[in-house]
N, C-alpha and C. Protein backbone atom coordinates (compact mmCIF):
# COMPACT_ATOMS: atom_id res chain seq x y z
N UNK A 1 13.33 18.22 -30.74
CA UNK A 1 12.86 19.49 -31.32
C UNK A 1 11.54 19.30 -32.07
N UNK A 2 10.87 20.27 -31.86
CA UNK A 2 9.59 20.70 -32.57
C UNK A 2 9.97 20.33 -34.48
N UNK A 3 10.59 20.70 -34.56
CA UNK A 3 10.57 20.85 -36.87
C UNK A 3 11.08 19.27 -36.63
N UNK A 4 11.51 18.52 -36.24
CA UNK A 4 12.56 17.25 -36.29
C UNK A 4 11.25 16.47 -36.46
N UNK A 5 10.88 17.04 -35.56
CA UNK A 5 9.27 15.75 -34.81
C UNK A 5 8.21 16.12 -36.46
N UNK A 6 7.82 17.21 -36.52
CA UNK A 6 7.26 17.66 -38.33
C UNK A 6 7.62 16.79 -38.83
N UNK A 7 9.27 16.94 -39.34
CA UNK A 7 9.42 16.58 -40.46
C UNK A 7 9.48 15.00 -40.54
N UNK A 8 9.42 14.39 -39.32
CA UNK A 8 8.97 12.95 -39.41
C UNK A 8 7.78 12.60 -39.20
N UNK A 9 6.96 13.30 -39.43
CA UNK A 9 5.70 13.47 -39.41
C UNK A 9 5.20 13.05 -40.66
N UNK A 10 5.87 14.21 -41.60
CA UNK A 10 5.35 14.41 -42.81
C UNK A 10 6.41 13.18 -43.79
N UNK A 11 7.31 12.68 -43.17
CA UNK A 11 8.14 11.44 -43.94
C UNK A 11 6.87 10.25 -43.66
N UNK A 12 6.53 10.40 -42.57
CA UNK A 12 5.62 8.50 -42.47
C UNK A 12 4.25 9.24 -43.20
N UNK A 13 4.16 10.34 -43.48
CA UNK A 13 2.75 10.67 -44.08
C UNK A 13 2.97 10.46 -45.55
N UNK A 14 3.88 10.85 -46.08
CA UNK A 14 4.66 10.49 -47.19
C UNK A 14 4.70 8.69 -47.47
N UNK A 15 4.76 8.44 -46.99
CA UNK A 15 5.08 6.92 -46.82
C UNK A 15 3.68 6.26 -47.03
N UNK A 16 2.81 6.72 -45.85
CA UNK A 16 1.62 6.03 -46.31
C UNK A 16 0.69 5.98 -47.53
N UNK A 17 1.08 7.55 -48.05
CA UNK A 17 0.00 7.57 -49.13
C UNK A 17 0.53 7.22 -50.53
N UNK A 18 2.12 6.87 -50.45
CA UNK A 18 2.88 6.07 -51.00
C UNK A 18 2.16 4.59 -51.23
N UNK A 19 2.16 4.01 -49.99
CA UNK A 19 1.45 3.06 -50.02
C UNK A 19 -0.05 2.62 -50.22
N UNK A 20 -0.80 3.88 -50.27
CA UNK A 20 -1.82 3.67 -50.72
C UNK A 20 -2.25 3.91 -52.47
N UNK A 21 -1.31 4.70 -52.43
CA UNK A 21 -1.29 4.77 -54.40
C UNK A 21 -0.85 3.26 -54.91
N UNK A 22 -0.09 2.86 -53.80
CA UNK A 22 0.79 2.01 -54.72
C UNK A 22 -0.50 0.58 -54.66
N UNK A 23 -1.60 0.25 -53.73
CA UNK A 23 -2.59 -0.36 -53.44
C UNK A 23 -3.83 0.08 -54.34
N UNK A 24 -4.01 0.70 -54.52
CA UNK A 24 -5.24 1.66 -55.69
C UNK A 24 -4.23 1.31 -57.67
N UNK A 25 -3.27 1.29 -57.16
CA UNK A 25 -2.99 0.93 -58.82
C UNK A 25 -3.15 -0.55 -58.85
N UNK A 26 -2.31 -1.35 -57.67
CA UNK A 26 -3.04 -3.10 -57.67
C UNK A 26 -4.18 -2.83 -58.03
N UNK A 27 -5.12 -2.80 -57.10
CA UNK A 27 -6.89 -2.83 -58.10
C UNK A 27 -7.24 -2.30 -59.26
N UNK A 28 -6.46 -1.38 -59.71
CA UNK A 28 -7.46 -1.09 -60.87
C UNK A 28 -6.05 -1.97 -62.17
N UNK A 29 -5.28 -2.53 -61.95
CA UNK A 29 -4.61 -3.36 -62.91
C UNK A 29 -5.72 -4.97 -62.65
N UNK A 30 -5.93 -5.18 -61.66
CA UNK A 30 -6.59 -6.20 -61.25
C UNK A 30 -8.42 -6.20 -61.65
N UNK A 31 -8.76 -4.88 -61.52
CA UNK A 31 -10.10 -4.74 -62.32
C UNK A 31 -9.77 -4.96 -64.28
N UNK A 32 -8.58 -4.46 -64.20
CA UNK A 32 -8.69 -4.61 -66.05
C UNK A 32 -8.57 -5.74 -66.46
């Protein structure tokens, strides 16, 4: 289904920018 396929869409999109916050706080603990 169409919404199934979305909403795992928006889970690994979720995920990545998860992982990119969580990479942007390493550096700036690592700049201080």
């Amino acid at each position: 289904m169409l919404a199934e396929r979305i909403l795992k869409g928006v889970g690994s999109l979720r995920a990545e920018i998860a992982r990119l916050l969580a990479e942007i706080v390493k550096v700036k603990k690592e700049i201080k």
